[in-house]
Protein backbone atom coordinates (compact mmCIF):
# COMPACT_ATOMS: atom_id res chain seq x y z
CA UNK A 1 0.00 0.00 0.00
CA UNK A 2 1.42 3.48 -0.88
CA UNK A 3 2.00 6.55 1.30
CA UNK A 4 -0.73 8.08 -1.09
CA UNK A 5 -3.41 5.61 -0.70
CA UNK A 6 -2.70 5.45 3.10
CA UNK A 7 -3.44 9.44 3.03
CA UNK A 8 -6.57 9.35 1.20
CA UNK A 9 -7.83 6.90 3.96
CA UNK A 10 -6.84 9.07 6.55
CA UNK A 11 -5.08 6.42 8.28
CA UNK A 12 -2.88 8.21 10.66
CA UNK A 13 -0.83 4.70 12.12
CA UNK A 14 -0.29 3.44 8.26
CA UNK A 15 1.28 7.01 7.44
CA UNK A 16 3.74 6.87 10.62
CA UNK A 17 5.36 3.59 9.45
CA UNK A 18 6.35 5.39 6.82
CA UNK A 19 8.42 7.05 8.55
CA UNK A 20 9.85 4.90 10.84
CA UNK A 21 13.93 5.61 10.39
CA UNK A 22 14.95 6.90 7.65
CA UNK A 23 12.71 9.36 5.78
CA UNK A 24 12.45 7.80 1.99
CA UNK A 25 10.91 10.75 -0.22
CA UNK A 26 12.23 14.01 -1.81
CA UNK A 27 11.32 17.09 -0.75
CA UNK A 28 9.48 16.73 -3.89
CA UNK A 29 7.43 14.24 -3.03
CA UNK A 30 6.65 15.34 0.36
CA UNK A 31 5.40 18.38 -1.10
CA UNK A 32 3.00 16.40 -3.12
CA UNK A 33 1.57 14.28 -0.10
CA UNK A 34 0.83 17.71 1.74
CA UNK A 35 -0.89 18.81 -0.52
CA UNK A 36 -3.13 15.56 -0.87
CA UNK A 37 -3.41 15.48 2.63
CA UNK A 38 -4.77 18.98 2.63
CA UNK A 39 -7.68 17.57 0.50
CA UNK A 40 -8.28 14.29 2.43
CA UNK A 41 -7.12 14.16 5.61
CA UNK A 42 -7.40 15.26 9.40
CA UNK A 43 -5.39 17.78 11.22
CA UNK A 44 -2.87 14.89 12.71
CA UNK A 45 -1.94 13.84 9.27
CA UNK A 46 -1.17 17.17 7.75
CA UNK A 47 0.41 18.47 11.11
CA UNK A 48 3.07 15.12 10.72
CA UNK A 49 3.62 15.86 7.09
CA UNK A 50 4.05 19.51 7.87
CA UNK A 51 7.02 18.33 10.48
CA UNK A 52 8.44 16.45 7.83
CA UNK A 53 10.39 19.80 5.89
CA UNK A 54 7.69 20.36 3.95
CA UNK A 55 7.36 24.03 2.32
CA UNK A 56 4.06 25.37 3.50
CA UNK A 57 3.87 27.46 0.17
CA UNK A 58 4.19 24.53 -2.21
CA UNK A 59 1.59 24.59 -5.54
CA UNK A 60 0.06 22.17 -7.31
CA UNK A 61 0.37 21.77 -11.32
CA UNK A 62 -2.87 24.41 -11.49
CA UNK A 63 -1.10 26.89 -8.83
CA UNK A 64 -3.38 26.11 -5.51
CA UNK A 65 -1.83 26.26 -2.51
CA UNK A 66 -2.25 24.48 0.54
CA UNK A 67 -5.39 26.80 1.90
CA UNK A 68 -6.62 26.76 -2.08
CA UNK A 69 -7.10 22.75 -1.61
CA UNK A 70 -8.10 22.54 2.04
CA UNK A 71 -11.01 25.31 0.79
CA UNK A 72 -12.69 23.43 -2.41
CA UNK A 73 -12.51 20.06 -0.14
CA UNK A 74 -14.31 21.81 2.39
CA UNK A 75 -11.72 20.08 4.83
CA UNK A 76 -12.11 20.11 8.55
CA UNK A 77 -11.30 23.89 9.78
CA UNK A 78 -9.00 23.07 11.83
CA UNK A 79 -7.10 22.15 9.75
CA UNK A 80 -7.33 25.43 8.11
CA UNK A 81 -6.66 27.38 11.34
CA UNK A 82 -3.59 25.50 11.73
CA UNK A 83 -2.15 26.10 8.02
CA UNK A 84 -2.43 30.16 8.22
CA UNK A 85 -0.90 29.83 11.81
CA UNK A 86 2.16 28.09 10.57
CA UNK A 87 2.30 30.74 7.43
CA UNK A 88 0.45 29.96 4.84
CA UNK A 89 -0.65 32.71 2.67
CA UNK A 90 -4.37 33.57 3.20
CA UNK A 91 -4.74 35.84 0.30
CA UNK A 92 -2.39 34.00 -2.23
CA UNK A 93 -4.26 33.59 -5.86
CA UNK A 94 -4.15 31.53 -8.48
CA UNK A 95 -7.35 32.71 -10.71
CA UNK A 96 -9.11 32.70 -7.21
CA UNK A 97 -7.90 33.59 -3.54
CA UNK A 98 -8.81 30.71 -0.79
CA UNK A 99 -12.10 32.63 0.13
CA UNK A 100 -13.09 32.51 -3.44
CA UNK A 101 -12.64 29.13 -3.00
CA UNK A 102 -14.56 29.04 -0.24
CA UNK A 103 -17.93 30.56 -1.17
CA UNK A 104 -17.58 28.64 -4.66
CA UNK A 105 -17.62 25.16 -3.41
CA UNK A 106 -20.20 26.22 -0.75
CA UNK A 107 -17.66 25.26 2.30
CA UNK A 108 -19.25 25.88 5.78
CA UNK A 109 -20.20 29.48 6.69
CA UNK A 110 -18.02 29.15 9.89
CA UNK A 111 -14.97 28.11 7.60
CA UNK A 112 -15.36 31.55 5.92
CA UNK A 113 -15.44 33.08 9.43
CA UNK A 114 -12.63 31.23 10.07
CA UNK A 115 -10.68 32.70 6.81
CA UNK A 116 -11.22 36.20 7.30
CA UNK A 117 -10.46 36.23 11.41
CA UNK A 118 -7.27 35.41 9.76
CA UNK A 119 -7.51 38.56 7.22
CA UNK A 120 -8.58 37.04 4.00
CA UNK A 121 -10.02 40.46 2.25
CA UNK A 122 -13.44 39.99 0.55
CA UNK A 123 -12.85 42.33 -1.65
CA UNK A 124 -10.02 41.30 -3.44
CA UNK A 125 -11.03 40.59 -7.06
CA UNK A 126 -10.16 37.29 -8.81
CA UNK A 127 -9.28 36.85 -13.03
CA UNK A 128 -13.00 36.95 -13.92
CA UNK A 129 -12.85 40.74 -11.88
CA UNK A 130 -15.07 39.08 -9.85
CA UNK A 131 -14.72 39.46 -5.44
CA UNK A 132 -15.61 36.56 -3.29
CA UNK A 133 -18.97 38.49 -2.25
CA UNK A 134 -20.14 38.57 -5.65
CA UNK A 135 -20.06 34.70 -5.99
CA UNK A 136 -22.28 33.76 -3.43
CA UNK A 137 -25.97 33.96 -3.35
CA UNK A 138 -26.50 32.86 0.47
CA UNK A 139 -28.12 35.87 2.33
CA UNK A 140 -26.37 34.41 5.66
CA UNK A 141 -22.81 34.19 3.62
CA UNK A 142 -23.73 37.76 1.92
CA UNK A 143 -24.22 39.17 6.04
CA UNK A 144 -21.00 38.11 7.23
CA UNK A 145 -19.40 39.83 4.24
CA UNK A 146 -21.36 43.23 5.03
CA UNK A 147 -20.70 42.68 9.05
CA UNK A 148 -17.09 42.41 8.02
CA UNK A 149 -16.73 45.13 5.79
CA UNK A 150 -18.14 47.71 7.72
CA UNK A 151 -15.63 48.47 10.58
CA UNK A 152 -12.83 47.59 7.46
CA UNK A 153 -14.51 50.12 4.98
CA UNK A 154 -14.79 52.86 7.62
CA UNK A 155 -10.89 52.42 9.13
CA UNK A 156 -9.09 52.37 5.47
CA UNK A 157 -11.41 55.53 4.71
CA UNK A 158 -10.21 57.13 7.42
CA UNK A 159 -6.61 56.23 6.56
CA UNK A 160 -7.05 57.15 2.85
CA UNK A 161 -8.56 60.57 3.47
CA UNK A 162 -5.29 61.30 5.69
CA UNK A 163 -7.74 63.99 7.76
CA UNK A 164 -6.98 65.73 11.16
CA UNK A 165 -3.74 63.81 11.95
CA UNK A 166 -1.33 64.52 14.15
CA UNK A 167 1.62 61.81 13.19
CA UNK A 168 3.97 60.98 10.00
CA UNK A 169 5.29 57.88 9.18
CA UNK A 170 8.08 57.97 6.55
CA UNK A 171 6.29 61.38 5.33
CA UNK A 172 2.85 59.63 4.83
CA UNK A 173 0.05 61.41 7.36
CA UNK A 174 -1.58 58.95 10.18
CA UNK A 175 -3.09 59.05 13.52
CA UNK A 176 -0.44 58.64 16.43
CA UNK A 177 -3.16 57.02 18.63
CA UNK A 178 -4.11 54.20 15.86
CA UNK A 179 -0.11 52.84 15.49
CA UNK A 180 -0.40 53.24 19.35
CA UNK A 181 -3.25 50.96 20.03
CA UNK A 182 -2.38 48.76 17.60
CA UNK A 183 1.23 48.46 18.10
CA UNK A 184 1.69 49.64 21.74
CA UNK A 185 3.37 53.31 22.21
CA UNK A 186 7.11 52.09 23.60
CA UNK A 187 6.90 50.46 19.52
CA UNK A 188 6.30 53.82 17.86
CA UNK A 189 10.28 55.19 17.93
CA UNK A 190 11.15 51.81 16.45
CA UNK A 191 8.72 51.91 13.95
CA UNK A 192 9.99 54.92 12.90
CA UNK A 193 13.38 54.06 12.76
CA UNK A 194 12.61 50.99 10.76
CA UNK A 195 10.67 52.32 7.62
CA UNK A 196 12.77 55.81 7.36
CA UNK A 197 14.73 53.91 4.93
CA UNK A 198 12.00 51.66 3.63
CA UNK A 199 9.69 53.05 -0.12
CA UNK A 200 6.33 55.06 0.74
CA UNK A 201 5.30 52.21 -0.79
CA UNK A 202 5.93 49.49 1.41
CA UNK A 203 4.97 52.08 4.04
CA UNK A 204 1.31 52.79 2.95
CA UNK A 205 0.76 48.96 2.48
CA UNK A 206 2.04 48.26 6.33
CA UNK A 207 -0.22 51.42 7.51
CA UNK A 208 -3.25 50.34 5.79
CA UNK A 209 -3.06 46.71 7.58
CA UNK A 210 -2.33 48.29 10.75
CA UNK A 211 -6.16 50.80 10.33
CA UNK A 212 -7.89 47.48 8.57
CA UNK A 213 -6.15 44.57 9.79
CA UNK A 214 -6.25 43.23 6.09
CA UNK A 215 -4.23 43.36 3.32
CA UNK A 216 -3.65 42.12 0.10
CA UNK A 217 -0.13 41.86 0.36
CA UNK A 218 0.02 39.80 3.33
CA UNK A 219 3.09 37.83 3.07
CA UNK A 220 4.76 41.63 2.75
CA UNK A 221 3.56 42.91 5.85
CA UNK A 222 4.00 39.82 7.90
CA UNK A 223 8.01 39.96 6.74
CA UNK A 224 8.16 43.99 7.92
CA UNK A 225 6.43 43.40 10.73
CA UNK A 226 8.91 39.91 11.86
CA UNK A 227 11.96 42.11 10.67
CA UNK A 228 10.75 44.83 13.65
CA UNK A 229 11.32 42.08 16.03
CA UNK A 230 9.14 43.71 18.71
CA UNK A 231 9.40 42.09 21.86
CA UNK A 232 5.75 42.10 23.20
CA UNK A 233 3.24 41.62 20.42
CA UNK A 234 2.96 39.25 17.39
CA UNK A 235 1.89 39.20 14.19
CA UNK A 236 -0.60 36.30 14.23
CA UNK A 237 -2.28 38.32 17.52
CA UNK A 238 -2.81 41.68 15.30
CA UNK A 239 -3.75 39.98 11.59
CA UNK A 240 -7.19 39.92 10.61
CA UNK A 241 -10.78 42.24 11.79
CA UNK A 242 -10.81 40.56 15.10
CA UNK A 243 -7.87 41.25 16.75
CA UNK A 244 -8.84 44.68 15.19
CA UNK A 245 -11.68 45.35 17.11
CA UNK A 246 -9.75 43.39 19.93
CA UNK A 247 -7.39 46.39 20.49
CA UNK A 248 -10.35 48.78 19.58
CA UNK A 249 -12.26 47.25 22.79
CA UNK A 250 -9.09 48.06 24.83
CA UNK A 251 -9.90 51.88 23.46
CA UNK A 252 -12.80 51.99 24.23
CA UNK A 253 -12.09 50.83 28.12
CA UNK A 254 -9.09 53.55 28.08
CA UNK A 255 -10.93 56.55 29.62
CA UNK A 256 -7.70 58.02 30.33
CA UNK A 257 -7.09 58.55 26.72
CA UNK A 258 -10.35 59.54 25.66
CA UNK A 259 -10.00 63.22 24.31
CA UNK A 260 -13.70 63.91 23.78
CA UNK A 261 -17.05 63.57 25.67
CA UNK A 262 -20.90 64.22 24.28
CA UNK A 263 -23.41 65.42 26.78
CA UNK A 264 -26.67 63.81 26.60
CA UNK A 265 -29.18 64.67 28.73
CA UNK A 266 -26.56 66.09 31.57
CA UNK A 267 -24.60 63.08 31.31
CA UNK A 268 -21.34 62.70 29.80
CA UNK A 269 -20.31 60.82 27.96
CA UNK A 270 -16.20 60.11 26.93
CA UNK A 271 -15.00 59.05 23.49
CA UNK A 272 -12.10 59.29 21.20
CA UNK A 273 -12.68 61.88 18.24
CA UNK A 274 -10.67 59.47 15.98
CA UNK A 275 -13.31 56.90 16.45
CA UNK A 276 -16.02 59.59 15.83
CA UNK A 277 -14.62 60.39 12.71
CA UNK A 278 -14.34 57.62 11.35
CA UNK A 279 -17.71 56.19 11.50
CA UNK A 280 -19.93 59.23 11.73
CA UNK A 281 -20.03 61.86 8.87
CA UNK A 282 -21.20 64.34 10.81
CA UNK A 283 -18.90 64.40 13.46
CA UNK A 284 -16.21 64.38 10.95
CA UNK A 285 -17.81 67.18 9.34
CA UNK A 286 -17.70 68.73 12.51
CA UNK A 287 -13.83 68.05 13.90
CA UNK A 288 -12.83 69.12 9.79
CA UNK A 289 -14.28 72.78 10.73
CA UNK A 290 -13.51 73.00 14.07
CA UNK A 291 -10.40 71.21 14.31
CA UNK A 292 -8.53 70.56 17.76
CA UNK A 293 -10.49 73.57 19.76
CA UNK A 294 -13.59 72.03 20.63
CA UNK A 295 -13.30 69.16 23.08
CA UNK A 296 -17.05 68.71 23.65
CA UNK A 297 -20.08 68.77 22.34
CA UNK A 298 -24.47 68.46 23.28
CA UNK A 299 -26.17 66.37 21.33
CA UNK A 300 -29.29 67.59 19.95
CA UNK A 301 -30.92 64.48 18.55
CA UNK A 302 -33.28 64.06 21.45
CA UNK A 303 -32.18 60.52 22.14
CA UNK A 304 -31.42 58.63 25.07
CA UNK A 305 -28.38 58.38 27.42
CA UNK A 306 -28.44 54.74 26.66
CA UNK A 307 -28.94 55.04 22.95
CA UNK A 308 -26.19 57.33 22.75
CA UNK A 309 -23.99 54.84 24.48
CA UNK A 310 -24.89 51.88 22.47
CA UNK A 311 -24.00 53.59 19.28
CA UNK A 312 -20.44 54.97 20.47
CA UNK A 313 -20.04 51.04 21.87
CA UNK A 314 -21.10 50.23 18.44
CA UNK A 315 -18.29 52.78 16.54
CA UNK A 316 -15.61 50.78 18.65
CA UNK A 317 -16.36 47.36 18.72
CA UNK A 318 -18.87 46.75 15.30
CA UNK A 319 -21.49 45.32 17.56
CA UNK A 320 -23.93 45.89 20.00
CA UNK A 321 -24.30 44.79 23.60
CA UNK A 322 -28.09 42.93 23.16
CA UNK A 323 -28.51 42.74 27.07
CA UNK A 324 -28.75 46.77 27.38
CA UNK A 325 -31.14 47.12 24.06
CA UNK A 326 -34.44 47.92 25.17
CA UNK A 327 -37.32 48.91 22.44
CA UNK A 328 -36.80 52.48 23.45
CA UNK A 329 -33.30 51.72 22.17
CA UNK A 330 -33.89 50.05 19.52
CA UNK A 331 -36.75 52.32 18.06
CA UNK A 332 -33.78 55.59 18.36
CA UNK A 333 -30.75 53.50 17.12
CA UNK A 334 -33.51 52.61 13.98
CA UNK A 335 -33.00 56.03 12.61
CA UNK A 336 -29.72 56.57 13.39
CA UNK A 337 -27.89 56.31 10.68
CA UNK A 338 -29.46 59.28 8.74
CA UNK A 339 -28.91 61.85 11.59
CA UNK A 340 -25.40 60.66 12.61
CA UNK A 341 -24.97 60.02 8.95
CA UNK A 342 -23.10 57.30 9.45
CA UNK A 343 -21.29 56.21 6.36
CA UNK A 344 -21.32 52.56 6.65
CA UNK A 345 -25.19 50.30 6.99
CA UNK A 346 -25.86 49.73 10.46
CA UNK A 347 -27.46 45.90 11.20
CA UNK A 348 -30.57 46.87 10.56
CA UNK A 349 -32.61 43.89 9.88
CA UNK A 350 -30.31 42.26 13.11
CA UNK A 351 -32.26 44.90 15.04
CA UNK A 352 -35.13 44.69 13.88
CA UNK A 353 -35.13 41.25 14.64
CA UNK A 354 -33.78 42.15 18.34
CA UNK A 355 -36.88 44.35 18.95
CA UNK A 356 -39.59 41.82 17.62
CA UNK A 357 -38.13 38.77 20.23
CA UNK A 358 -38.03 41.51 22.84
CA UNK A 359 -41.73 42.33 21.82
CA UNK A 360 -42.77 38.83 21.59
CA UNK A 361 -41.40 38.59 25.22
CA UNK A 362 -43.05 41.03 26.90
CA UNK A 363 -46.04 40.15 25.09
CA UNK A 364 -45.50 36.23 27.19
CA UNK A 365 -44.99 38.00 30.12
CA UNK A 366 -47.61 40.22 30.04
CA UNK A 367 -49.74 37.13 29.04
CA UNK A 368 -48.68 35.15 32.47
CA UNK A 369 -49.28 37.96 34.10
CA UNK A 370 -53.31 37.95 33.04
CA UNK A 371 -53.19 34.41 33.65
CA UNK A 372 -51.85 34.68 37.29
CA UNK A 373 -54.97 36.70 37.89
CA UNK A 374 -57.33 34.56 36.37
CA UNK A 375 -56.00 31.67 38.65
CA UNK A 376 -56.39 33.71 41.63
CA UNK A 377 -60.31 33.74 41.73
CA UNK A 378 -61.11 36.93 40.40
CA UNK A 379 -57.92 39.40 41.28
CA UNK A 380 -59.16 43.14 42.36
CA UNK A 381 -62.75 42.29 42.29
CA UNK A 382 -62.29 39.83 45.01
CA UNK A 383 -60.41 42.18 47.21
CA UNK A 384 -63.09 44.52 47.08
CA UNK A 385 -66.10 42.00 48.11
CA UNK A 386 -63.53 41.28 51.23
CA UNK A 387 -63.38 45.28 51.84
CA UNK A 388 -67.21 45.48 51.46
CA UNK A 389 -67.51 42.77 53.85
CA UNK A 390 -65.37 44.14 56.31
CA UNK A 391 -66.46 47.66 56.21
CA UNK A 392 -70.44 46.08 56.57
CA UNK A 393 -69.26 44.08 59.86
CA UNK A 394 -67.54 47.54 60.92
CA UNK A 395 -71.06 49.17 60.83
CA UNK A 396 -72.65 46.44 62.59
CA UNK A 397 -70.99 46.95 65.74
């Protein structure tokens, strides 16, 4: 039986003999059963071939990579998860990128999760000029796209428009307090140091990773980023929209650094401008013309304290906290998006949803309530009859 046949069975013990003493294959070859083992096999099997000198960025004949094959065999995702951490090349292309793959041969909506955690951009265009988005009918496929695009859109935006900054990077203008949270402030003189002798080019492609946390030159910004050799952050904890918003959140719970509040009602509320700007036009519109002056501001829109919260938690973090939506809430954060004019959708239909299980529950509770009476034996009108009687026995004596 041959190494090959043993792989396609996804027999783990038959594939370790082979490899008892002396290893027999090429490199060659052992690129070859990678590969298959990408398509057939569990995460055991690859991980052993992987261990055996194999070069993770290996094609086949028709130019897929590893991530290309594990994709159209809708493999197990672990196994996925485990190729990009050990450096394979989420947005490498033949005609298609891995997530084209992906949403072509219908893989599992939580492998495509899985692929752009890990920063595979959606919007990268394949031979056909076609993105991955456009190849997929599946509304649920077609909302994961749109939840990850909106935070993405709105940060390279606010990179590409290069507005009220305060920082330059190798003569390219960026927000000191972005490189900071993303790359922690005792990084920033080393950072500088590193790409003063480095193209603009190479520059702008690093900076828009570090305001997206995509890019589709990957491999390129995972090598500058490695040759910084910083000492308390790596590259696989900063890649992708989630470890985005991850140092976003830690913004958001950094009053210290907040360098703008909104008064609602005669409460206060702190923010970061930069955060404001990005994701609402007319706050933009409004730090543009005022500039650095004005650290405050009263918001007119007649909303909530709460509402007004929920939509800043929203600007940092892409989501909202369901537990502190009431319908109050959800009615104001409805019609938002006009008056903020915020430039990317908000989940509308998600909160619409919200608001009709939160209606459908009160409407239960409401329901036991009546019932509760009912059971009772006639609720107020039986407590009167007892007042009645007692007031009658009162008069008697």
């Amino acid at each position: 039986m041959s190494l090959a046949s043993v792989i396609r069975k996804n027999d783990l013990q038959s594939v370790k003999e082979f490899f008892f003493g002396e290893n027999p294959f090429t490199k060659t070859q052992l690129n070859q059963f990678f590969l298959l083992a990408c398509k057939h096999s569990s995460l055991p099997i690859v991980e052993l071939l992987l261990n055996k000198n194999v070069d993770i960025k290996t094609r086949d004949p028709y130019q897929n990579n590893c991530l290309h094959i594990a994709c159209k065999f809708r493999c197990d995702p672990s196994v996925v998860d485990f190729l990009i951490t050990k450096g394979a090349e989420v947005n490498c292309t033949n005609n298609n990128t891995c997530l084209h793959e992906a949403v072509t041969y219908e893989t599992p909506i939580e492998m495509i999760g899985l692929l752009l955690h890990h920063g595979a951009n959606p919007t990268t265009v394949n031979n056909d000029g076609k993105t991955s988005i456009e190849l997929t009918s599946d509304p649920k496929i077609k909302s994961l796209f749109q939840r990850f695009l909106r935070l993405t859109f709105d940060m390279i935006r606010l990179y590409n428009r290069q507005e009220c900054t305060d920082f330059t990077l190798n003569g390219l203008k960026v927000h000191r307090i972005i490189l900071e949270a993303r790359l922690k402030r005792e990084n920033i003189e080393k950072i500088e140091t590193y790409f003063s002798n480095k193209s603009q080019k190479k520059t702008n492609e690093f900076l828009k990773w570090v305001y997206s946390g995509s890019s589709n030159s990957l491999e390129l910004v995972k090598q500058m980023f490695e040759e910084m050799n910083f000492d308390n952050i790596t590259f696989f904890n900063k890649n992708g929209r989630n470890n985005l918003i991850n140092d976003l959140k830690q913004l958001y719970k950094d009053d210290s650094s907040k360098d703008f509040s909104i008064d609602v009602n005669n409460e206060t509320i702190k923010c970061h401008r930069i955060i404001l700007q990005a994701r609402s036009d007319l706050y933009r519109g409004m730090f543009i013309n005022v500039g650095n002056f004005g650290d405050k501001v009263k918001d007119y829109s007649n909303r909530s304290p709460q509402t007004i919260k929920a939509l800043i938690r929203y600007f940092y973090l892409d989501e909202f906290d369901k537990s502190e939506l009431s319908n109050q809430v959800l009615d104001e954060l409805l019609y938002a998006k006009d008056y903020y004019q915020i430039s990317s959708d908000l989940p509308i239909p998600e909160l619409e949803e919200l608001r009709e299980k939160i209606e459908s529950k009160e409407d239960d509770e409401e329901s036991d309530g009546e019932n509760e009476v009912d059971e009772g034996g006639g609720g107020d009108g039986e407590k009167d009859d007892e007042e009645k009687k007692e007031q009658d026995s009162l008069n008697d004596n």
